[in-house]
C-alpha atoms as a PDB file:
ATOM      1  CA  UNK A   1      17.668   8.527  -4.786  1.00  0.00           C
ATOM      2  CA  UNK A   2      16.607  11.156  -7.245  1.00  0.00           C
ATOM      3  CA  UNK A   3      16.601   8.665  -9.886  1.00  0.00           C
ATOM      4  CA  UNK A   4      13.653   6.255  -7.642  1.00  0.00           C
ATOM      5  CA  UNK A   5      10.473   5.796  -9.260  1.00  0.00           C
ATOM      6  CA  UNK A   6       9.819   2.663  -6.926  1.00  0.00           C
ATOM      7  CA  UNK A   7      10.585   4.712  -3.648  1.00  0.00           C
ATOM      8  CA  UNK A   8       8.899   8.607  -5.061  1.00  0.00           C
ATOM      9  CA  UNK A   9       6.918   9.485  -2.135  1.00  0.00           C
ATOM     10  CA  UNK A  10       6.953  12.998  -3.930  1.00  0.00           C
ATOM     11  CA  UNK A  11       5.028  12.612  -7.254  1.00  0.00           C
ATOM     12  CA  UNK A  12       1.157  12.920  -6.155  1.00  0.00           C
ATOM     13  CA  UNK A  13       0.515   9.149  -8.195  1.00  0.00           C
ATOM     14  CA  UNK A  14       2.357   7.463  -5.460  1.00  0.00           C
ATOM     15  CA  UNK A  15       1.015   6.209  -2.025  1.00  0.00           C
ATOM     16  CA  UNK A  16      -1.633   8.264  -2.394  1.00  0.00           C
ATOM     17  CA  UNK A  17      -3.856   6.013   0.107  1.00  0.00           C
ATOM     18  CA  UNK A  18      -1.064   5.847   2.754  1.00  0.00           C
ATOM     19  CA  UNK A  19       0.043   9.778   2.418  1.00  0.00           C
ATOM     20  CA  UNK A  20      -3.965  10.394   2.926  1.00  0.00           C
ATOM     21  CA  UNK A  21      -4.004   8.187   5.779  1.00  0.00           C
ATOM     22  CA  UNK A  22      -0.541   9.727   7.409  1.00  0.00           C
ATOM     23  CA  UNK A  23      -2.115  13.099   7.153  1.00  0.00           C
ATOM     24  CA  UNK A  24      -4.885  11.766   9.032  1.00  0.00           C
ATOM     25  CA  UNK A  25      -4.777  12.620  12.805  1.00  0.00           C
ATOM     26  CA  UNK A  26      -7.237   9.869  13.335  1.00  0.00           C
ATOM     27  CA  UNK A  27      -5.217   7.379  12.021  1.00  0.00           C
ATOM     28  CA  UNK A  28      -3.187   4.962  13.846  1.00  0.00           C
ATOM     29  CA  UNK A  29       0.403   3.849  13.241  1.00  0.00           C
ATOM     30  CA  UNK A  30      -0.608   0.208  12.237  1.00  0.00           C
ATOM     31  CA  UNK A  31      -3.249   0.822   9.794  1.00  0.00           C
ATOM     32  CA  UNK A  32      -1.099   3.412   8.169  1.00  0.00           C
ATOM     33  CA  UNK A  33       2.032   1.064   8.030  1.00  0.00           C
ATOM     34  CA  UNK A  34      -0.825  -1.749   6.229  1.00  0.00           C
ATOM     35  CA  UNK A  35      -1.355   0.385   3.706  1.00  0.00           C
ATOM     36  CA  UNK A  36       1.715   1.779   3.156  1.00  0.00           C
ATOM     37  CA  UNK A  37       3.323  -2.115   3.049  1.00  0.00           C
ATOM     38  CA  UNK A  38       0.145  -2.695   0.669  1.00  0.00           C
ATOM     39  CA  UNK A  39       1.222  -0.196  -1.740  1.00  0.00           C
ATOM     40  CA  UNK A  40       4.379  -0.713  -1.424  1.00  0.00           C
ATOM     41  CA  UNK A  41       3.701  -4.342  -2.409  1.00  0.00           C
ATOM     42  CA  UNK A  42       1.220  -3.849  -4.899  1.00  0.00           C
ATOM     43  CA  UNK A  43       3.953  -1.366  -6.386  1.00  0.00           C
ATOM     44  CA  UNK A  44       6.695  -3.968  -6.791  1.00  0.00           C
ATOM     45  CA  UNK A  45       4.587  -6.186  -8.261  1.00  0.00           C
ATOM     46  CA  UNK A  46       4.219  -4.538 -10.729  1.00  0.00           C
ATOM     47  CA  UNK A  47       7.532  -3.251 -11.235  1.00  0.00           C
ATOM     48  CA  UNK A  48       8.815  -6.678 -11.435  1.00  0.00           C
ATOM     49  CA  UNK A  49       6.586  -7.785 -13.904  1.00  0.00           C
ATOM     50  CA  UNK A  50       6.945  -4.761 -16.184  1.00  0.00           C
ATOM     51  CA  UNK A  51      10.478  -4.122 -16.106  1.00  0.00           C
ATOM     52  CA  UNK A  52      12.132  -6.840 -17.857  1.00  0.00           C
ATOM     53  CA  UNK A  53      13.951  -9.921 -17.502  1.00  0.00           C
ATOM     54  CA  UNK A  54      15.989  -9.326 -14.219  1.00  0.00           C
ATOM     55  CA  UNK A  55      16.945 -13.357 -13.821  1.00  0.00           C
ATOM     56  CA  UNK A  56      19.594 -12.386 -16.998  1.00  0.00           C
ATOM     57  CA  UNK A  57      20.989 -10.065 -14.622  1.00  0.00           C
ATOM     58  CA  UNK A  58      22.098 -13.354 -12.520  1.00  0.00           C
ATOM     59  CA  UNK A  59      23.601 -15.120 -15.226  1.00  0.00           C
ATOM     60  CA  UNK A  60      25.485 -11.914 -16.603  1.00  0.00           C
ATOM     61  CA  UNK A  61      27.055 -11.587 -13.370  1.00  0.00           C
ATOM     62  CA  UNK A  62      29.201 -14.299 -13.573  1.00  0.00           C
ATOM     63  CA  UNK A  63      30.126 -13.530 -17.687  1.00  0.00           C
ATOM     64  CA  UNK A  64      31.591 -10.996 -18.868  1.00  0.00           C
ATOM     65  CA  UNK A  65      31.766  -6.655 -17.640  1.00  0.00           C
ATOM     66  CA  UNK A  66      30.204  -6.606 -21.581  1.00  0.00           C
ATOM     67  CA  UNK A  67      27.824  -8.371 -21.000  1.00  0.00           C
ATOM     68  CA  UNK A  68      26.710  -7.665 -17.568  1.00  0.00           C
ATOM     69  CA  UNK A  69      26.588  -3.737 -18.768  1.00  0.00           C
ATOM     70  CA  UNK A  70      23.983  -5.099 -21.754  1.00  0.00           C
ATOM     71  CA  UNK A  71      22.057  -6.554 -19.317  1.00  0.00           C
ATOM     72  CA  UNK A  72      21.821  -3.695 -17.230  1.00  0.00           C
ATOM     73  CA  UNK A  73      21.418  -1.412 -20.107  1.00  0.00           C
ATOM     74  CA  UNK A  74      18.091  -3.582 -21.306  1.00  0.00           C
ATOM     75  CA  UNK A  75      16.316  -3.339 -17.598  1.00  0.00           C
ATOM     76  CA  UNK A  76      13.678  -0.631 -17.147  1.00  0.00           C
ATOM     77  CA  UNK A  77      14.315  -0.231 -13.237  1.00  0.00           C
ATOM     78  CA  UNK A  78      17.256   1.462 -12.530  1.00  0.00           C
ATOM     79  CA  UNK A  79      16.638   1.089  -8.757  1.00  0.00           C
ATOM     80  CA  UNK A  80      15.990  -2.664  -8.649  1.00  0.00           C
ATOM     81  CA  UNK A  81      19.146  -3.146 -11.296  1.00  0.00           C
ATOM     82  CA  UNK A  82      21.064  -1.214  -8.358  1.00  0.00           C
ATOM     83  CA  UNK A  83      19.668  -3.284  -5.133  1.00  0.00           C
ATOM     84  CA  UNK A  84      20.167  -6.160  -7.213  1.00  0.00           C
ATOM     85  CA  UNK A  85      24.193  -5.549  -8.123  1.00  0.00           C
ATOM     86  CA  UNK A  86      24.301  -4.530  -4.763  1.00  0.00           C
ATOM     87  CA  UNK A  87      22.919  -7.277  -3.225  1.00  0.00           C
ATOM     88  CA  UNK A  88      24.886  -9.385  -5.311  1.00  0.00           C
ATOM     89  CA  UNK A  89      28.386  -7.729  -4.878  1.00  0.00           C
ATOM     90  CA  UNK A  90      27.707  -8.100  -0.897  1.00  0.00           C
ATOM     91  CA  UNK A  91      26.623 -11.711  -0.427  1.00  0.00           C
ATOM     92  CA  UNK A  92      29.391 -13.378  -2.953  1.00  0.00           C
ATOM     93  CA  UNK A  93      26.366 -15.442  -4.148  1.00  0.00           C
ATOM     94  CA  UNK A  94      24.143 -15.701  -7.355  1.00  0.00           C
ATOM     95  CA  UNK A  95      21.491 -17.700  -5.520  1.00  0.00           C
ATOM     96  CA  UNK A  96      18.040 -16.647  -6.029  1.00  0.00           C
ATOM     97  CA  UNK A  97      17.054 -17.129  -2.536  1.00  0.00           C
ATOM     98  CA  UNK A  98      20.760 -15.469  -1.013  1.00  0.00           C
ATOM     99  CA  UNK A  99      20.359 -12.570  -3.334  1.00  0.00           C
ATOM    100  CA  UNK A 100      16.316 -12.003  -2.948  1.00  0.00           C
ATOM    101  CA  UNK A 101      17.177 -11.805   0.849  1.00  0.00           C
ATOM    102  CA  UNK A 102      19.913  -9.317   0.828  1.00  0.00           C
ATOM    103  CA  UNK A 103      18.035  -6.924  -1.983  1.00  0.00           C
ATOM    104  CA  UNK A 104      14.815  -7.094   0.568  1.00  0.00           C
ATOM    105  CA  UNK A 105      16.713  -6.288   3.312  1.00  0.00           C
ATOM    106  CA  UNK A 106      18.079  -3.088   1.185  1.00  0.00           C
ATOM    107  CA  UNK A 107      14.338  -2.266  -0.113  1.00  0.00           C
ATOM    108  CA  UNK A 108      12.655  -2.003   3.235  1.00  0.00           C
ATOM    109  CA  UNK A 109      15.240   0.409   4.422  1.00  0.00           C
ATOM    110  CA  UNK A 110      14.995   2.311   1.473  1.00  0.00           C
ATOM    111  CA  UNK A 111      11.281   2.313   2.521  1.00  0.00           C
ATOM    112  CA  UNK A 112      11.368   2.820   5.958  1.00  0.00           C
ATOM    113  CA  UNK A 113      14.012   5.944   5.406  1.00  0.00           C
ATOM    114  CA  UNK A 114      11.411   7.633   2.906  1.00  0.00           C
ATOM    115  CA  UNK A 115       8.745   7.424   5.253  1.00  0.00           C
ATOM    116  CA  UNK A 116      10.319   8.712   8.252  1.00  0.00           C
ATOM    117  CA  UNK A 117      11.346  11.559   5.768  1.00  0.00           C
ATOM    118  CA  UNK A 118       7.991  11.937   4.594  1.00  0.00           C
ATOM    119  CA  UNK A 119       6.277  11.394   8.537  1.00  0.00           C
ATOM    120  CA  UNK A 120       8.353  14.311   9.639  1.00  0.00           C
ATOM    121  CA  UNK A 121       7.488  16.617   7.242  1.00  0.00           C
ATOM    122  CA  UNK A 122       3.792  15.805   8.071  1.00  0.00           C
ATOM    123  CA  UNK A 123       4.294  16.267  12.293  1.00  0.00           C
ATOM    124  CA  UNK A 124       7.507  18.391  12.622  1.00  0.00           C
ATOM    125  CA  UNK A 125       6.723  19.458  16.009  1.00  0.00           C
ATOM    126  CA  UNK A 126       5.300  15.620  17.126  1.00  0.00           C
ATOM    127  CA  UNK A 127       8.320  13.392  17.007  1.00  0.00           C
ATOM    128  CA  UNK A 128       7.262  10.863  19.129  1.00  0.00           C
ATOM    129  CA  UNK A 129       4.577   9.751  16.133  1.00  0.00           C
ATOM    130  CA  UNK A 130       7.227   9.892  14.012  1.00  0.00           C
ATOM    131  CA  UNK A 131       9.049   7.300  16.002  1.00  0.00           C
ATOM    132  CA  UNK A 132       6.021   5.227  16.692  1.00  0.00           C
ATOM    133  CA  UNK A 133       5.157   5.259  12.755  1.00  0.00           C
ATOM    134  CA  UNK A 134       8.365   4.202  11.825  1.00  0.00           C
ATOM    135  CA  UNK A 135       8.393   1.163  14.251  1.00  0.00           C
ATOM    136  CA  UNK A 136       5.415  -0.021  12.944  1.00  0.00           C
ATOM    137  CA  UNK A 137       6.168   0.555  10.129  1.00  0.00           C
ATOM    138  CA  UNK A 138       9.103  -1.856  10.481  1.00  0.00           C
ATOM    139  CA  UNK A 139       7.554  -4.056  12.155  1.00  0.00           C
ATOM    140  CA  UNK A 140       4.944  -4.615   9.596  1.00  0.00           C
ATOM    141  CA  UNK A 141       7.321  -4.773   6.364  1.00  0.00           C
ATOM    142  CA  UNK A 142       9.172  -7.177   8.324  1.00  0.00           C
ATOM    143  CA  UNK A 143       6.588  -9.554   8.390  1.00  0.00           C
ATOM    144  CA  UNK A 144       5.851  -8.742   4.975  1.00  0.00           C
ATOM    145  CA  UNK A 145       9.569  -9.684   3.706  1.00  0.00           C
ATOM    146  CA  UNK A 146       8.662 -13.530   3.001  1.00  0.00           C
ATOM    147  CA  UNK A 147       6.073 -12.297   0.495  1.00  0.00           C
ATOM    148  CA  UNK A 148       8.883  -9.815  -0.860  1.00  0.00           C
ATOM    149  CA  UNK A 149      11.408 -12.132  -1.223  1.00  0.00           C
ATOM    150  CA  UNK A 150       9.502 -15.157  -2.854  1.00  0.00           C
ATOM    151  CA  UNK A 151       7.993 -12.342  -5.296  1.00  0.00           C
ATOM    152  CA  UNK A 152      11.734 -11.082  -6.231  1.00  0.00           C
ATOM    153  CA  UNK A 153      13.120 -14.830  -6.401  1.00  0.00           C
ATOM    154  CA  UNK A 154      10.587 -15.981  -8.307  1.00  0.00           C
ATOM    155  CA  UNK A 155      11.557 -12.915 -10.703  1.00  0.00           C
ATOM    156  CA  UNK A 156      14.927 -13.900 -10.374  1.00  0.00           C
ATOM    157  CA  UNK A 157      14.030 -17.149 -11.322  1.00  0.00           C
ATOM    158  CA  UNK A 158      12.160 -16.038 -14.794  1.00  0.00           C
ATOM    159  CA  UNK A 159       8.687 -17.199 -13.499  1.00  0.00           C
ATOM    160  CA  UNK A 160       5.528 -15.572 -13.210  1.00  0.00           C
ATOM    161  CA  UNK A 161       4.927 -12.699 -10.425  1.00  0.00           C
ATOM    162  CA  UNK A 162       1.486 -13.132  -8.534  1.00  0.00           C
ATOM    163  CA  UNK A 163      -1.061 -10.084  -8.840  1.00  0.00           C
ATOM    164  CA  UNK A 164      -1.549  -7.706  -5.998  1.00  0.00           C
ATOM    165  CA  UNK A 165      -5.053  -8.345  -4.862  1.00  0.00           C
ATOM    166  CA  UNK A 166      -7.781  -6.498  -6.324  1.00  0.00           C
ATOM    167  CA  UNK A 167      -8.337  -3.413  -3.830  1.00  0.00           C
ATOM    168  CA  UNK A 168     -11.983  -2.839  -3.219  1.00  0.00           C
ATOM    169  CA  UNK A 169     -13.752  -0.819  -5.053  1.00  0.00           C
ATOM    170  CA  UNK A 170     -15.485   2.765  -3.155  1.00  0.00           C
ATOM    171  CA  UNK A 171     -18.645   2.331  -2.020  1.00  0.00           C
ATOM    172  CA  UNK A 172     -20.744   4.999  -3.880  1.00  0.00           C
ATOM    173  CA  UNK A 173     -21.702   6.963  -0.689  1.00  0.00           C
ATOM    174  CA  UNK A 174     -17.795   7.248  -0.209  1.00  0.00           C
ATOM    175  CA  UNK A 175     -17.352   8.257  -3.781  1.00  0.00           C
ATOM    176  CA  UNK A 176     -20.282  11.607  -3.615  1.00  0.00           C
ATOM    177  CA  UNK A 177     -18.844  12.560  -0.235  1.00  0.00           C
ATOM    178  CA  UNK A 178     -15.681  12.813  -1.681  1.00  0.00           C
ATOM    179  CA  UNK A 179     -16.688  14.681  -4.771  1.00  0.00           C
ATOM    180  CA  UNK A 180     -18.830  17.318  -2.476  1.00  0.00           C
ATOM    181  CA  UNK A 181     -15.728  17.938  -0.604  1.00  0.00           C
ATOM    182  CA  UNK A 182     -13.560  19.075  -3.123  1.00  0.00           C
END
């Protein structure tokens, strides 16, 4: 997954909120898994809406290996081009809805894997953590796959993604106690 932008818990732009909160010792499992879904969502979003017209990728499917590989060559996201095929090749369908389901399915393991990568690097020696994180961590992307899927079928579908919610903005108090700590 060298090639993931969408799933790049290494560059420092990235999950920055949930990689603060999972170095937190305070933190609990839950409220990191939130925020980790959040950005994860948030993330997507905007992936979908930037990266060109995947619902093409539906229709070339069924046409020509020409014109499937123009399609593919015209998308921006390699990684959601690749769940996509994927998810395509292993249902037998071009349904929206079929294939939204199956690419989910494949995106919130890609997630969950990163994260237990990245949660073990952060508490080598506590592994039980690890384990708890990545349970609720599962638990909380699963309820989140409706959202997910209606997001990537309505993609599929060529009609408008909805906007993350507007995160709050930092309190000012939050902001200067930052900036002193540094």
């Amino acid at each position: 997954m060298a090639e993931n932008e969408m799933l790049d818990f290494g560059s420092p732009r990235r999950y920055r909120r949930w990689k603060a909160a999972l170095r937190d010792e305070g933190s609990s499992e839950e409220s990191c898994a939130a925020i980790l879904r959040e950005e994860f969502l948030h993330l997507l979003r905007g992936k979908l809406r930037r990266g060109g017209p995947i619902h093409l990728l539906l229709r070339a499917s069924n046409s020509s290996p020409e014109a499937l590989r123009g399609v593919i060559e015209s998308l921006k996201d390699k990684y959601i081009v690749r769940v996509l095929r994927n998810a395509i090749a292993s249902c037998g369908s071009t349904d929206p809805d079929v294939v939204a389901r199956a690419a989910v399915v494949r995106m919130v393991e890609d997630v969950v894997d990163k994260a237990r990568l990245q949660t073990l690097k952060a508490y080598p020696a506590n592994p039980a953590r690890c384990r708890e994180m990545e349970g609720a961590l599962r638990s909380d992307l699963s309820a989140a796959t409706p959202t997910l899927v209606n997001d990537l079928k309505a993609a599929l579908l060529d009609l408008p993604i909805p906007r993350s919610a507007p995160r709050p903005k930092p309190s000012v108090q939050s902001v200067a106690a930052t900036s002193l700590m540094k």
